[in-house]
N, C-alpha and C. Protein backbone atom coordinates (compact mmCIF):
# COMPACT_ATOMS: atom_id res chain seq x y z
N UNK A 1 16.11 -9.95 4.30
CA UNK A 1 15.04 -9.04 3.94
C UNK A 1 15.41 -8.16 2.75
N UNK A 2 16.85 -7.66 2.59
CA UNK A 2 16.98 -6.94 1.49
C UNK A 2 16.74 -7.26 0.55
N UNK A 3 17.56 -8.90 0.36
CA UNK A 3 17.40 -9.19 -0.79
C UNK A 3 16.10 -9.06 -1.84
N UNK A 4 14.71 -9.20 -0.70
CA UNK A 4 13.48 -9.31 -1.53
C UNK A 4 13.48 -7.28 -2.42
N UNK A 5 13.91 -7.06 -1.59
CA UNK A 5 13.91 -5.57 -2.22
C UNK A 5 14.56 -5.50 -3.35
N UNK A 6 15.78 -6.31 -3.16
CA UNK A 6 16.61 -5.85 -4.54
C UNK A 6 16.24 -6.99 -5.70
N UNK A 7 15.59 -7.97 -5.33
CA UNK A 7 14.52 -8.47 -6.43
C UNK A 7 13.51 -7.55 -7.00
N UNK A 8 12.70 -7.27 -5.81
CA UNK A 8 11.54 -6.47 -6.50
C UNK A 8 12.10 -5.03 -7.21
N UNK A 9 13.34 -4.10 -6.78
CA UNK A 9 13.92 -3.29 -7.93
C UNK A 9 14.45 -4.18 -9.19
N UNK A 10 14.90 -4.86 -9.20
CA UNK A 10 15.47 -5.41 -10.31
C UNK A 10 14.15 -6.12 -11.49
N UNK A 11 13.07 -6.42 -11.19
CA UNK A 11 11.98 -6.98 -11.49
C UNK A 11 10.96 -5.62 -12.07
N UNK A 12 10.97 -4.78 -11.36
CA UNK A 12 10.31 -3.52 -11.79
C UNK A 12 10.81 -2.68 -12.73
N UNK A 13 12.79 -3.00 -12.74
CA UNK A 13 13.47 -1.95 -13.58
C UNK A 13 13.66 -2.68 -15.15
N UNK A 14 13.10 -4.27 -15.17
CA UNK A 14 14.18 -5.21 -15.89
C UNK A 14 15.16 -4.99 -16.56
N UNK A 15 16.00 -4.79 -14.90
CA UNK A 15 17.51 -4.77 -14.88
C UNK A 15 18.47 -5.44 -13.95
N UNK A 16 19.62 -4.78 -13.95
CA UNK A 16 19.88 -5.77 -12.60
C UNK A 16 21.08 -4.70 -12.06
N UNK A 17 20.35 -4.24 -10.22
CA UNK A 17 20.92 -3.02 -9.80
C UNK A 17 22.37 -3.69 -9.42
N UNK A 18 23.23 -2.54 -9.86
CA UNK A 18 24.92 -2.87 -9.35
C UNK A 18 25.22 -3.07 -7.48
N UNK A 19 25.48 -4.04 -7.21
CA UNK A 19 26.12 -4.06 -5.78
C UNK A 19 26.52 -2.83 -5.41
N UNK A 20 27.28 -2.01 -5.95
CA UNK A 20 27.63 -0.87 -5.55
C UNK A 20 26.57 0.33 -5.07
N UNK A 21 25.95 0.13 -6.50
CA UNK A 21 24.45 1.00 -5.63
C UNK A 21 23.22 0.46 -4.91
N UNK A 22 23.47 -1.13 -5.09
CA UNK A 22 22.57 -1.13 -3.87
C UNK A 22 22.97 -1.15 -2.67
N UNK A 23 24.36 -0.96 -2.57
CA UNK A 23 24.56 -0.77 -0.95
C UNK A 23 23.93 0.71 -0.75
N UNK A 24 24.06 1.31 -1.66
CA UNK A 24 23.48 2.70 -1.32
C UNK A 24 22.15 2.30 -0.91
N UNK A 25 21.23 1.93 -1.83
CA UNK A 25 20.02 1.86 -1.50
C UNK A 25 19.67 1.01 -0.42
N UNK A 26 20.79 -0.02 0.16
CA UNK A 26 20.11 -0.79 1.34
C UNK A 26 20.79 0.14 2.69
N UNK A 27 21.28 0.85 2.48
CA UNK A 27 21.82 1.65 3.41
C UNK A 27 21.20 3.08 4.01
N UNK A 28 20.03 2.92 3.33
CA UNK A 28 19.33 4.06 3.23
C UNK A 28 17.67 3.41 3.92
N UNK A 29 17.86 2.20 3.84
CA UNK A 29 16.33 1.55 4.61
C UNK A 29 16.77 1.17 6.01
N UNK A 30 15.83 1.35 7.05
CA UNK A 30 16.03 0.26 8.49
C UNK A 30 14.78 -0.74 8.05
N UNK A 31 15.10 -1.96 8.77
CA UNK A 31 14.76 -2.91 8.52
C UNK A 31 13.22 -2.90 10.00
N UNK A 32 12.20 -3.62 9.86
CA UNK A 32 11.37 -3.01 11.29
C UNK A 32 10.36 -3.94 11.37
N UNK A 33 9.87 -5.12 12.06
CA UNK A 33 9.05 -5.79 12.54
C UNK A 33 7.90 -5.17 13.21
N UNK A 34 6.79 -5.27 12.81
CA UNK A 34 5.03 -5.20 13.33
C UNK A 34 4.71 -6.05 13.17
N UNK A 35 3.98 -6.20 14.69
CA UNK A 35 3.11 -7.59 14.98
C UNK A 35 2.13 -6.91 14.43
N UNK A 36 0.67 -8.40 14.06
CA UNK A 36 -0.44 -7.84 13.90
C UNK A 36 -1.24 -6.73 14.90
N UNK A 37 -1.90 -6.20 14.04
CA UNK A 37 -2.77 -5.05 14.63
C UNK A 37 -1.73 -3.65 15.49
N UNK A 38 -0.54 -3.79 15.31
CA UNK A 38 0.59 -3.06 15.62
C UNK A 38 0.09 -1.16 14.40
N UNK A 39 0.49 -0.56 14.84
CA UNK A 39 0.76 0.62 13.71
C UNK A 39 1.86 1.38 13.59
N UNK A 40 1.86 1.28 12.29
CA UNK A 40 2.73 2.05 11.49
C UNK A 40 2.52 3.52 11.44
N UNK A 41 1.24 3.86 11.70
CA UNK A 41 1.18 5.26 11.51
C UNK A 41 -0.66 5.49 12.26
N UNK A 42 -0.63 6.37 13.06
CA UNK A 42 -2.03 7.09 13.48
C UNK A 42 -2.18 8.35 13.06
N UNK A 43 -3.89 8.23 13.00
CA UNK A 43 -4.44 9.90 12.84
C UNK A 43 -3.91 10.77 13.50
N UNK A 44 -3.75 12.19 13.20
CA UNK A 44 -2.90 13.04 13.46
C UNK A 44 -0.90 13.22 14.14
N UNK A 45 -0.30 12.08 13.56
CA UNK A 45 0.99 11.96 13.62
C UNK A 45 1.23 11.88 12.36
N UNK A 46 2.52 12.71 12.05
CA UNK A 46 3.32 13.12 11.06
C UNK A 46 4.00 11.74 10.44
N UNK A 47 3.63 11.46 9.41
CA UNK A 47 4.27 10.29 8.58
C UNK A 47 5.55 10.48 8.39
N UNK A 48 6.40 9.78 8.78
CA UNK A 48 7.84 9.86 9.14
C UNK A 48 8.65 8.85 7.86
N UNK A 49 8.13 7.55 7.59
CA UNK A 49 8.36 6.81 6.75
C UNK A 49 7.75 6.23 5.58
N UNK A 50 8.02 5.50 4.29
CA UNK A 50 7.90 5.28 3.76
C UNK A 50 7.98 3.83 3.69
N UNK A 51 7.18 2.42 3.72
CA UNK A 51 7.08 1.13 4.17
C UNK A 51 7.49 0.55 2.89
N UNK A 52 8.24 -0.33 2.28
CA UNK A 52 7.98 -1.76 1.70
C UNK A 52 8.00 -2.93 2.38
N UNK A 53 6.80 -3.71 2.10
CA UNK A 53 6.38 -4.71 2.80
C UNK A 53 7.00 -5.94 2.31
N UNK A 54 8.02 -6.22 3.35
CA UNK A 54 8.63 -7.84 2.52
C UNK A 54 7.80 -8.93 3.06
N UNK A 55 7.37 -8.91 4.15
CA UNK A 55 6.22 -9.89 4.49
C UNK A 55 5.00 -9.45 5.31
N UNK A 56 3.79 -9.75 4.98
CA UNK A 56 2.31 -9.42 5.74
C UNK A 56 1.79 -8.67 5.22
N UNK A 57 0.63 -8.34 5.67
CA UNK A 57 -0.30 -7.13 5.04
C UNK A 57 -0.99 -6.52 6.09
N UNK A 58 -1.18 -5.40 5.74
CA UNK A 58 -1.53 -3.44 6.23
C UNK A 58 -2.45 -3.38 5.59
N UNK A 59 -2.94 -2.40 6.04
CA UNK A 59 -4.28 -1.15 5.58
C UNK A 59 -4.06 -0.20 5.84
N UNK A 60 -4.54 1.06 5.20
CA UNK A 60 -4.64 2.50 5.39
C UNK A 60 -6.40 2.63 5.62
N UNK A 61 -6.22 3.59 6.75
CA UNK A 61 -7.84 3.96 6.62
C UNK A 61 -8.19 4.88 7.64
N UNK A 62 -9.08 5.68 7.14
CA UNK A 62 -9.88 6.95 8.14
C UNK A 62 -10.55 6.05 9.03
N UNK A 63 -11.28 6.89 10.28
CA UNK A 63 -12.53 6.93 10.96
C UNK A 63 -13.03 8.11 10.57
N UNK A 64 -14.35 7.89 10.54
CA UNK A 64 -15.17 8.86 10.51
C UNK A 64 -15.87 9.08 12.01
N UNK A 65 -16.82 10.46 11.97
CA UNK A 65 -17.56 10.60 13.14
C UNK A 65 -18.30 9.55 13.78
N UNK A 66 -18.67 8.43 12.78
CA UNK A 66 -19.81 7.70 13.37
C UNK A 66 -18.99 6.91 14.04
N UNK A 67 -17.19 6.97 13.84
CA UNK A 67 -16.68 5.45 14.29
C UNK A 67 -16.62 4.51 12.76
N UNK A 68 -16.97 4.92 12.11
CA UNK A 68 -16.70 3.88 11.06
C UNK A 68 -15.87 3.89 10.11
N UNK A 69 -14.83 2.64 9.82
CA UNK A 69 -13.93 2.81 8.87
C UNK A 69 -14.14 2.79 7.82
N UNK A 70 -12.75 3.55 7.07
CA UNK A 70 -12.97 3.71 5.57
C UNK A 70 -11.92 3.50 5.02
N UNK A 71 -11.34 2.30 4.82
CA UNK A 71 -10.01 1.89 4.01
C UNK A 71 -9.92 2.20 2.66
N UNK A 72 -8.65 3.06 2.33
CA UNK A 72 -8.60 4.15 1.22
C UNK A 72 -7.54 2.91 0.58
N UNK A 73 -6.52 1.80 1.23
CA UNK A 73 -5.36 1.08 0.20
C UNK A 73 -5.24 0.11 1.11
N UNK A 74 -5.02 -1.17 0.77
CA UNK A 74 -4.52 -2.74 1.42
C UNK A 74 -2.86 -2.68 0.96
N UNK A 75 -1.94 -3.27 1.50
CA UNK A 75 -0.73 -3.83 1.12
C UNK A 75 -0.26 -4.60 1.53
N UNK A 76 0.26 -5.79 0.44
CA UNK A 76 1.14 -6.90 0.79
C UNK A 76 2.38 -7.12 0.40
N UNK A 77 3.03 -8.28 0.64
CA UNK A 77 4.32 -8.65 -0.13
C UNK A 77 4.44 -7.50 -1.45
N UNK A 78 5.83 -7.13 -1.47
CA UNK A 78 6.15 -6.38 -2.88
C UNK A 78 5.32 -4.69 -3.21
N UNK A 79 4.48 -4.32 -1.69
CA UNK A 79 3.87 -3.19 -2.14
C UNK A 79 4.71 -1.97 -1.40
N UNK A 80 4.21 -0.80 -1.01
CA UNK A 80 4.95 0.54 -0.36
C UNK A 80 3.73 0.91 0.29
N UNK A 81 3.56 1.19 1.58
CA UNK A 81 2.94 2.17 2.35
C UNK A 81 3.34 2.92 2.78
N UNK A 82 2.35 4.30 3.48
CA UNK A 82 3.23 5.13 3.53
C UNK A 82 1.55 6.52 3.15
N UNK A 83 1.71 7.62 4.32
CA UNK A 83 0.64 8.38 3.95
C UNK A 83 1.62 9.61 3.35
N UNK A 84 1.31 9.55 1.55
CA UNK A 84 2.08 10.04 0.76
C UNK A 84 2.06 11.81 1.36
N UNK A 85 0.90 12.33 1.65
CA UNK A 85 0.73 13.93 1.92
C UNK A 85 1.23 14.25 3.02
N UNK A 86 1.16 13.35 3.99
CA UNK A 86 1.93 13.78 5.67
C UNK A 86 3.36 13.31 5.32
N UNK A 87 3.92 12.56 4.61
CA UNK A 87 5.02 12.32 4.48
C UNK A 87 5.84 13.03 3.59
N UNK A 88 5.41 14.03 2.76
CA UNK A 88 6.05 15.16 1.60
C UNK A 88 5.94 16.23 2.56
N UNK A 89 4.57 16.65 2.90
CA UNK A 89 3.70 18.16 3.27
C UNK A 89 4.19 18.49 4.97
N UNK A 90 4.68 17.00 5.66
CA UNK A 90 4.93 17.14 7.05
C UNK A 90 3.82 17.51 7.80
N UNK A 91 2.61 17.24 7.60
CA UNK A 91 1.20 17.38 7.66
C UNK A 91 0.81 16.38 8.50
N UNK A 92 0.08 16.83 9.69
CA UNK A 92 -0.83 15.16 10.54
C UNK A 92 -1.26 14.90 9.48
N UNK A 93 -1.64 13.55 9.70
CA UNK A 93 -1.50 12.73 8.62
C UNK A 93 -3.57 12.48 9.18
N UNK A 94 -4.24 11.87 8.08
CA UNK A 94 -5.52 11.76 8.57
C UNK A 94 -6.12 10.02 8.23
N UNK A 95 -5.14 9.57 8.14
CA UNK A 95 -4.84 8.18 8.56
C UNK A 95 -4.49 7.44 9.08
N UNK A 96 -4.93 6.05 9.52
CA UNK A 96 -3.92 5.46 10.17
C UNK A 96 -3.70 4.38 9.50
N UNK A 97 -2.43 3.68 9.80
CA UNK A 97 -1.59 2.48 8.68
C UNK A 97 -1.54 1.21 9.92
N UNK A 98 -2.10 -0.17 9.87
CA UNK A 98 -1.62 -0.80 10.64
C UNK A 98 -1.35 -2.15 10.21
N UNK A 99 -1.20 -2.83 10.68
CA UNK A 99 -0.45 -4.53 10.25
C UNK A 99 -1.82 -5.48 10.57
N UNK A 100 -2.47 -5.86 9.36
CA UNK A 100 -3.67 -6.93 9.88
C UNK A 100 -3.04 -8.77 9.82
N UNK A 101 -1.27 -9.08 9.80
CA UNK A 101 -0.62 -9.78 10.31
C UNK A 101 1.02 -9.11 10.93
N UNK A 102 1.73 -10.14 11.53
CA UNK A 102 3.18 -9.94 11.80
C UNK A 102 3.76 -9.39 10.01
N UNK A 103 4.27 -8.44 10.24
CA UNK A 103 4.78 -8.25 8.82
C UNK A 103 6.54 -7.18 9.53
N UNK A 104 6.73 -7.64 7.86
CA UNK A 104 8.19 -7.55 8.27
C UNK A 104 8.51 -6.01 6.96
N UNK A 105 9.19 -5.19 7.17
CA UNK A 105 8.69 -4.07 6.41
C UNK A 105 10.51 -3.12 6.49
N UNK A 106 10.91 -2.47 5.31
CA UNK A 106 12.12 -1.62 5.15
C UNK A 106 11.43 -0.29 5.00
N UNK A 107 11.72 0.16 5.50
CA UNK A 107 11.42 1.71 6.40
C UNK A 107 12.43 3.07 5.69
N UNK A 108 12.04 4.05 4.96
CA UNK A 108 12.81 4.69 4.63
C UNK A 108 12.26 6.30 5.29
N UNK A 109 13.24 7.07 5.53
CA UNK A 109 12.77 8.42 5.71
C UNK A 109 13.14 9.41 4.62
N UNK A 110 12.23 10.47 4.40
CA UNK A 110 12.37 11.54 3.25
C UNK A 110 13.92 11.65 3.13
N UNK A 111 14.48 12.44 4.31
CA UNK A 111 16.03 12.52 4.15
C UNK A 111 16.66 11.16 3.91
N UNK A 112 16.59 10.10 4.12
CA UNK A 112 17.27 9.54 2.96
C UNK A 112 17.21 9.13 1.78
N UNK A 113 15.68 9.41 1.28
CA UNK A 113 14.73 9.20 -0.01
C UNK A 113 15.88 10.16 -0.95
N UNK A 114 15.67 11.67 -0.59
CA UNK A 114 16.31 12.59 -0.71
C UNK A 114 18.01 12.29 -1.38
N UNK A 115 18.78 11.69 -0.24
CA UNK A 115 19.75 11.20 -0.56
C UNK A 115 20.01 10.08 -1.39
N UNK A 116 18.86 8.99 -1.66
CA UNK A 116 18.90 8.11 -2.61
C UNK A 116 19.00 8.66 -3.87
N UNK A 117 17.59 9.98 -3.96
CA UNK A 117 17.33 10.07 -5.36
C UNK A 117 18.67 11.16 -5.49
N UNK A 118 19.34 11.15 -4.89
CA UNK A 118 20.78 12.56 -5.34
C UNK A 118 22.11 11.67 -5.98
N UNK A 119 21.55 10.22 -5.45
CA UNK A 119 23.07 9.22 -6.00
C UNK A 119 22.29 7.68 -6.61
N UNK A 120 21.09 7.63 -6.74
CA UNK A 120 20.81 6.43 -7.55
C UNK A 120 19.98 6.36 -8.41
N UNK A 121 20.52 6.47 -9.92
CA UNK A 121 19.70 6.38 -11.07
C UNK A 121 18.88 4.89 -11.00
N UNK A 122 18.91 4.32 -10.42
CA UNK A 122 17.83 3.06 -10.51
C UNK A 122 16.83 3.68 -9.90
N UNK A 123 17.40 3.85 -8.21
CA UNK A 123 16.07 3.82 -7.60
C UNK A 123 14.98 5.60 -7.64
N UNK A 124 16.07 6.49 -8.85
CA UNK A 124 15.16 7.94 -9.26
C UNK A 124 14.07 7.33 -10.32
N UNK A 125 14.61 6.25 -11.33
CA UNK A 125 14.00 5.67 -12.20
C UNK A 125 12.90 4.58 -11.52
N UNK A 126 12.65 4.13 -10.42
CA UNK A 126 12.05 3.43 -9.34
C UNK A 126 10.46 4.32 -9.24
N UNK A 127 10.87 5.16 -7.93
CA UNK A 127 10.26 6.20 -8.02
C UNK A 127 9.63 6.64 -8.78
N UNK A 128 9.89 7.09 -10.61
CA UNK A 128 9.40 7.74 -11.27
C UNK A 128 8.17 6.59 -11.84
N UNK A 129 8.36 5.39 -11.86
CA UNK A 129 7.86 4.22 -12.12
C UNK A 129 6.62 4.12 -11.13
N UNK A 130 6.75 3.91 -9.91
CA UNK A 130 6.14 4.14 -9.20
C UNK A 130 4.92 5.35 -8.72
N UNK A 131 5.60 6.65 -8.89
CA UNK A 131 4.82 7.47 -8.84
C UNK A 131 3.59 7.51 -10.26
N UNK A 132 3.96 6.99 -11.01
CA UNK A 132 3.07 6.92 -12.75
C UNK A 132 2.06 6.18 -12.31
N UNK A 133 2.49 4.91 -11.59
CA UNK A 133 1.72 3.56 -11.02
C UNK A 133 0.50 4.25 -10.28
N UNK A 134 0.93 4.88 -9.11
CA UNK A 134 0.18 5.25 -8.35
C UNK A 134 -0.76 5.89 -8.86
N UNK A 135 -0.61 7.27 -9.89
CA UNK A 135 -1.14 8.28 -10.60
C UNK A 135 -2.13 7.40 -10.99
N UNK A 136 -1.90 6.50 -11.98
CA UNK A 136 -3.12 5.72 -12.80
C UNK A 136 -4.22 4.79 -11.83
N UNK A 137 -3.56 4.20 -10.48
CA UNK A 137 -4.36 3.61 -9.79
C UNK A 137 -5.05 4.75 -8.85
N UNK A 138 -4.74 5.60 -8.53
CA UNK A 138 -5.92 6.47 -7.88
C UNK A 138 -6.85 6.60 -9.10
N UNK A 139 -6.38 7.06 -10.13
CA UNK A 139 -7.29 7.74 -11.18
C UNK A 139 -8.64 6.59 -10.83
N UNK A 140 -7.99 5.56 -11.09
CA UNK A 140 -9.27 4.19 -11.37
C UNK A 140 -9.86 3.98 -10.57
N UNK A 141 -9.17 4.09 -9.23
CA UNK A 141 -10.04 4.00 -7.74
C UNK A 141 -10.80 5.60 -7.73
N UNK A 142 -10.85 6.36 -8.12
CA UNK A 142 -11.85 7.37 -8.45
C UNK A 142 -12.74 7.33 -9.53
N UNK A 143 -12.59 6.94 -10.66
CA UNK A 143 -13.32 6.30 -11.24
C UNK A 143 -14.54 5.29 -11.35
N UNK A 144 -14.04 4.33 -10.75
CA UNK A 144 -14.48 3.24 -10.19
C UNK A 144 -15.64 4.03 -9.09
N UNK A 145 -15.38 4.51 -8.05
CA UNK A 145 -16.34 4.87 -7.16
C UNK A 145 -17.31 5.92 -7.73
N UNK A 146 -16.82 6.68 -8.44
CA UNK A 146 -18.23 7.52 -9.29
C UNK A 146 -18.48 6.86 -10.34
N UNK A 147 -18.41 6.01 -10.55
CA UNK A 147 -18.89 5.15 -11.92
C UNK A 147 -19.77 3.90 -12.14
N UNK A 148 -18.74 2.80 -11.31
CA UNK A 148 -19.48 1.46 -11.54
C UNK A 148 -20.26 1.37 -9.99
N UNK A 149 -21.16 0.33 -10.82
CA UNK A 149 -21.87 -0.06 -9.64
C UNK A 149 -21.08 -0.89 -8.58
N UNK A 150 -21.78 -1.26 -7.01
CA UNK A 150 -21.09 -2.15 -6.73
C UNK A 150 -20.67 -3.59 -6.89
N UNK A 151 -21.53 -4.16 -7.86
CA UNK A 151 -20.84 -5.33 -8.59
C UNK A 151 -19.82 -5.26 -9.38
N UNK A 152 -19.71 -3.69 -9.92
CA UNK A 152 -18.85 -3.80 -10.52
C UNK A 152 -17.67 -3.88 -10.17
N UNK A 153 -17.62 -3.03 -9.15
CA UNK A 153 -15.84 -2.78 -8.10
C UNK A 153 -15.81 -3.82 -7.68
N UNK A 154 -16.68 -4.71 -7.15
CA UNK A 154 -15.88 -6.28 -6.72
C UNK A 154 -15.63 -6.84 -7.81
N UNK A 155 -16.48 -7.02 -8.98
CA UNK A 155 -15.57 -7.65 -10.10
C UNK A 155 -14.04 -7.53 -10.82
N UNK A 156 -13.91 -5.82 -10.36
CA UNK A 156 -13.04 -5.28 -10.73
C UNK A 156 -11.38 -5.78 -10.01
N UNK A 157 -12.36 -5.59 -8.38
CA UNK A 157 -11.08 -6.13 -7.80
C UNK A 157 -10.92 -7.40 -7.87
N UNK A 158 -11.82 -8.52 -8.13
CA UNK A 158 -11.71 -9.85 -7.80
C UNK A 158 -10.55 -9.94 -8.78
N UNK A 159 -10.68 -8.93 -10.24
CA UNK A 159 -9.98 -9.28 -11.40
C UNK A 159 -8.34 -8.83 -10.92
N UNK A 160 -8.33 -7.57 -10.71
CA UNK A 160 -6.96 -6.91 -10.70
C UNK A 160 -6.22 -7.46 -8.86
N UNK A 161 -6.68 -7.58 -7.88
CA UNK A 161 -6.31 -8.07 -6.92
C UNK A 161 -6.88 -9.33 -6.09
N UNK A 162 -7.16 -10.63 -6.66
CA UNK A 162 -7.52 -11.50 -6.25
C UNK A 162 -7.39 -12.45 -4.83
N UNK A 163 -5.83 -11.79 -4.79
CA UNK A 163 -5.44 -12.35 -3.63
C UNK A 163 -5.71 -11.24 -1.94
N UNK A 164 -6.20 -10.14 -2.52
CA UNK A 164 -7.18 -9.17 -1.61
C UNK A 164 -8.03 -10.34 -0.89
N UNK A 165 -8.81 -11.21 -1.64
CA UNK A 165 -10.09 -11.53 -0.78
C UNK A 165 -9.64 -12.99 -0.30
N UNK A 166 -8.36 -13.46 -0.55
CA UNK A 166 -8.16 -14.53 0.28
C UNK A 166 -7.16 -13.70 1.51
N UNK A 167 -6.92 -12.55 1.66
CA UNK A 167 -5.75 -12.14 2.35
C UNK A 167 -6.37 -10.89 3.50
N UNK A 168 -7.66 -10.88 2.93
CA UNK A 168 -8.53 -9.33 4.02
C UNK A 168 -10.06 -10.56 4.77
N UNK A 169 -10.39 -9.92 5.68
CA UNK A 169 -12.06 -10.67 5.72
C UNK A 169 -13.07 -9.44 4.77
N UNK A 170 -13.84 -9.82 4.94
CA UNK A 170 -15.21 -9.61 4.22
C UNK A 170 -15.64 -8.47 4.32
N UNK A 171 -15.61 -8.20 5.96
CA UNK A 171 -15.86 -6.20 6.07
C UNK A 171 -14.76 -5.55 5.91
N UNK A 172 -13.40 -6.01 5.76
CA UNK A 172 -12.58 -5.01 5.16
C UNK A 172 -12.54 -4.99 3.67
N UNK A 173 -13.06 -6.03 3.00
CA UNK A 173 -13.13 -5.82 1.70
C UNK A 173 -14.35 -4.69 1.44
N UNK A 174 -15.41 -5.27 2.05
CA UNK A 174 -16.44 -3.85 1.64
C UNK A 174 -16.25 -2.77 1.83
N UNK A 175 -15.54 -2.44 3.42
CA UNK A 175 -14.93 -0.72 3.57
C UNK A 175 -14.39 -0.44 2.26
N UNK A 176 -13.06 -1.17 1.95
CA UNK A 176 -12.93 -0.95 0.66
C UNK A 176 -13.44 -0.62 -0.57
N UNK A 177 -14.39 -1.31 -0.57
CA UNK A 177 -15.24 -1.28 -2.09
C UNK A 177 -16.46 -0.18 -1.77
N UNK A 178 -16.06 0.62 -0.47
CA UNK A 178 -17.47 1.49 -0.28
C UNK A 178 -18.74 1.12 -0.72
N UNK A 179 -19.11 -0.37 0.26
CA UNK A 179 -20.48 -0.81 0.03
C UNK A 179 -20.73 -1.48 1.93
N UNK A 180 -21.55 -2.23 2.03
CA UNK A 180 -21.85 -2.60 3.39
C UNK A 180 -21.64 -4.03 3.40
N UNK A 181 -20.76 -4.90 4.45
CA UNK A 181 -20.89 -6.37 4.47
C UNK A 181 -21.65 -7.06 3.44
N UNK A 182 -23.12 -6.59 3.77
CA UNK A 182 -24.60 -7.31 3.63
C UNK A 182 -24.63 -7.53 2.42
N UNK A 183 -23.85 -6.00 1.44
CA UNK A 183 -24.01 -5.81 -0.14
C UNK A 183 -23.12 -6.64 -0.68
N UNK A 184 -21.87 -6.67 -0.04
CA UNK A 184 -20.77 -7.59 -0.56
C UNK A 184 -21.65 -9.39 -0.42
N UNK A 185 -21.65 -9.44 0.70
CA UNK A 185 -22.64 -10.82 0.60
C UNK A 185 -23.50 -11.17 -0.18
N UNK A 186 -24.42 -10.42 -0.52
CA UNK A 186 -25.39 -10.35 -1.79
C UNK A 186 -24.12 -10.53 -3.26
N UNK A 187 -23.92 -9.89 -3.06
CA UNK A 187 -22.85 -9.88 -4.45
C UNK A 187 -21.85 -10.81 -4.92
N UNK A 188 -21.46 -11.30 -3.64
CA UNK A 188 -20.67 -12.67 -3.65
C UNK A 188 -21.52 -13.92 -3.97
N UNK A 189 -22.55 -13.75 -3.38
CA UNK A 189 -23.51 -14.97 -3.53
C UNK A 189 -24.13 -15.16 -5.47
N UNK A 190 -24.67 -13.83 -5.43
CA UNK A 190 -25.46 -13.56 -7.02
C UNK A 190 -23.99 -14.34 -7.90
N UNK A 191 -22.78 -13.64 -7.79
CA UNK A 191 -21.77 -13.94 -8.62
C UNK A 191 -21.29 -15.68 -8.54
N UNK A 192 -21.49 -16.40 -7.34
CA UNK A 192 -21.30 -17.62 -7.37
C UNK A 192 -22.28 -18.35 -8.38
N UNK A 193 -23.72 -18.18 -8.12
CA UNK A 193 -24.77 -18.77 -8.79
C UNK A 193 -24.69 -18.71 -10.23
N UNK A 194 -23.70 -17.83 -10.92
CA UNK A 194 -24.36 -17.41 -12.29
C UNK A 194 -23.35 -18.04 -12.56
């Protein structure tokens, strides 16, 4: 399992991290199996960890009053979950994170985040990479929802995450795209025909 980690640092940094510090950095993850539909994290519990997913895919997502979900991020192979505000702020968290297969996932806690970023210039330079990433993809996922229509956000995602709609069903793609099954169906269909 590490190894995929110390690919995906080495792939993100294009570099290649020293054995020496990645024992640091693999010494600093537990390694942690979820079956599907398993969770990683519920509404009002304190986000304890920080996920990279070496195999399967998760969701993050509210309920609302009515009962209805609202998936705010998907993750697969090569991504990080993790409810960033309960996990800095020590805050119930107002999400929950769960496994929509068996996924296999390296688990880090703040205190040893902490201790990484105090002894590893890769993985501070990681992080800083990462956090930029994130910055620009909320921006767009805010964007995107006060902006384009809903053809547009499925076009958007079909473009930038393709393997979303072979890897989610149909109503988790629409929670996503904040539209309804019915609209995504319409939209899938119009976009086949043309």
């Amino acid at each position: 399992m590490y190894d995929k980690l110390r690919n995906y640092i080495d792939t993100q940094l294009s570099d290649t991290v020293s054995d020496e510090e990645f024992e640091l950095i693999k010494r600093a993850f537990v390694a942690k199996k979820i079956r599907r539909k398993q969770y990683l994290l519920q509404e009002g519990d304190v986000c304890k960890y920080i996920a990279f997913i070496v195999k399967g895919a998760m969701r993050q997502y509210s309920v609302d009053a009515k009962e209805i979900e609202h998936i705010v991020r998907f993750g697969i192979e090569n991504w990080w979950m993790s409810d960033r505000e309960s996990f800095i702020m020590l805050t119930p968290s107002r999400y929950n994170i769960d496994a929509l297969e068996d996924t296999d996932l390296l688990m880090i806690t703040n205190a040893s985040l902490q201790e990484l970023r105090a002894h590893s210039p890769s993985f501070i330079k990681l992080g800083q990479l990462l956090d930029e990433r994130s910055y620009i993809a909320a921006q767009k996922r805010i964007h995107a929802s006060i902006s384009l229509t809903a053809e547009e956000r499925y076009i958007d995602l079909l473009k930038s995450n393709p393997e979303f709609l072979q890897r989610f069903p149909q109503n988790m793609i629409a929670s996503y795209l904040g539209i309804s099954p019915e609209t995504l169906s319409r939209i899938r269909k119009h976009s086949i025909t043309r």
